[in-house]
Protein backbone atom coordinates (compact mmCIF):
# COMPACT_ATOMS: atom_id res chain seq x y z
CA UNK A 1 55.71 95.35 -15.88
CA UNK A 2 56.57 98.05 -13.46
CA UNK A 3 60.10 97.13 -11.79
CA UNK A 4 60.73 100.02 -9.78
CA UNK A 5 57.07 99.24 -7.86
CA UNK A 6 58.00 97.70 -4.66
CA UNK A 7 55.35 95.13 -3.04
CA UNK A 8 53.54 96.89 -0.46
CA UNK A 9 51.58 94.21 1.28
CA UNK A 10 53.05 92.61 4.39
CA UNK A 11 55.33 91.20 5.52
CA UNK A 12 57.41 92.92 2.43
CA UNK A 13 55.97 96.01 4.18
CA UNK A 14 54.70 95.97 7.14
CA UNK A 15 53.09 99.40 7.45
CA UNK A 16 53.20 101.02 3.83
CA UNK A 17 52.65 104.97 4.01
CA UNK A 18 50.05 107.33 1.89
CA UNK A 19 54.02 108.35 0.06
CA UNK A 20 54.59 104.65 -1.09
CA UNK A 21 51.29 104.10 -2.02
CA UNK A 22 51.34 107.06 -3.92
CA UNK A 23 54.81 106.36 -5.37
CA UNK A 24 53.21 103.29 -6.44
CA UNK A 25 50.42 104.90 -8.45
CA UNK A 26 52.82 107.17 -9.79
CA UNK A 27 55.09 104.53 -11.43
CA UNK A 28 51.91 102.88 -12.52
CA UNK A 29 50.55 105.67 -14.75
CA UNK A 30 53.91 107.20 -15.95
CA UNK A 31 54.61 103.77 -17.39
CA UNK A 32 50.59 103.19 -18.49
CA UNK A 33 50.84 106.20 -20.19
CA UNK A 34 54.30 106.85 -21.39
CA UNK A 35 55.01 109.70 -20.16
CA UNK A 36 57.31 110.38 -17.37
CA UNK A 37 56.34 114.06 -16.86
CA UNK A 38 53.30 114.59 -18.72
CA UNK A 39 52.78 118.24 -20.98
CA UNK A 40 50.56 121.04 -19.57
CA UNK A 41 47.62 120.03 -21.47
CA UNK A 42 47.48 116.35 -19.43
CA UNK A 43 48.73 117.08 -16.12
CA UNK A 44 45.04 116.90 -14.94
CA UNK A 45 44.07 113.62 -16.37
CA UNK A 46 47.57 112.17 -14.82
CA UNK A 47 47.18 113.73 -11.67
CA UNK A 48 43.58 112.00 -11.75
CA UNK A 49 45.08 108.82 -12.58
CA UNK A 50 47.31 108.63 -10.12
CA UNK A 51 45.14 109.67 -6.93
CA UNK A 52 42.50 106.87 -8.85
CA UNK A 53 45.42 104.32 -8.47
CA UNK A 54 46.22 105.33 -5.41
CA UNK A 55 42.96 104.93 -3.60
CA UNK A 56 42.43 101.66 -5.45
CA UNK A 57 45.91 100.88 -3.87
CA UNK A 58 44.99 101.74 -0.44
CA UNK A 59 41.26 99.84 -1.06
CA UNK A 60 43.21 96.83 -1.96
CA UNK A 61 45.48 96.88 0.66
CA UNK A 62 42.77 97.43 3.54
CA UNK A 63 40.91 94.55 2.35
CA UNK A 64 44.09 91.82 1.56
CA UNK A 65 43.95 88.84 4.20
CA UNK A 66 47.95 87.57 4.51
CA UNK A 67 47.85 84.51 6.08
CA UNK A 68 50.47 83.66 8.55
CA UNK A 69 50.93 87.71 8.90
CA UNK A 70 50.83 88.54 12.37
């Protein structure tokens, strides 16, 4: 779906920031939505989406078991 959203898990990275998680989230509701730069009117509900993704991101990540990571 979303090409340009790079696996952030290990070992395809090892120690993923807040920015790639959020880069993540990003790509995710820009292509969700449509919109690459959403109007005036819903730049709140995007911004929303995207810290929403983002958390869920960083909730999934925290709780992934990898085996064979180190």
């Amino acid at each position: 779906m979303c090409r340009s959203i790079k696996t952030l898990r290990p070992p395809a990275t090892p120690e993923p920031t807040e920015a790639d998680v959020r880069a993540a989230a990003l790509q995710y509701v820009r292509k969700v939505s449509g919109f690459h730069t959403p109007a005036a009117h819903n730049q709140a509900v995007f911004d929303e989406a995207v810290d929403a993704v983002a958390e869920a991101t960083e909730r999934l990540l925290a709780g992934l078991v990898v085996r064979g990571a180190k």
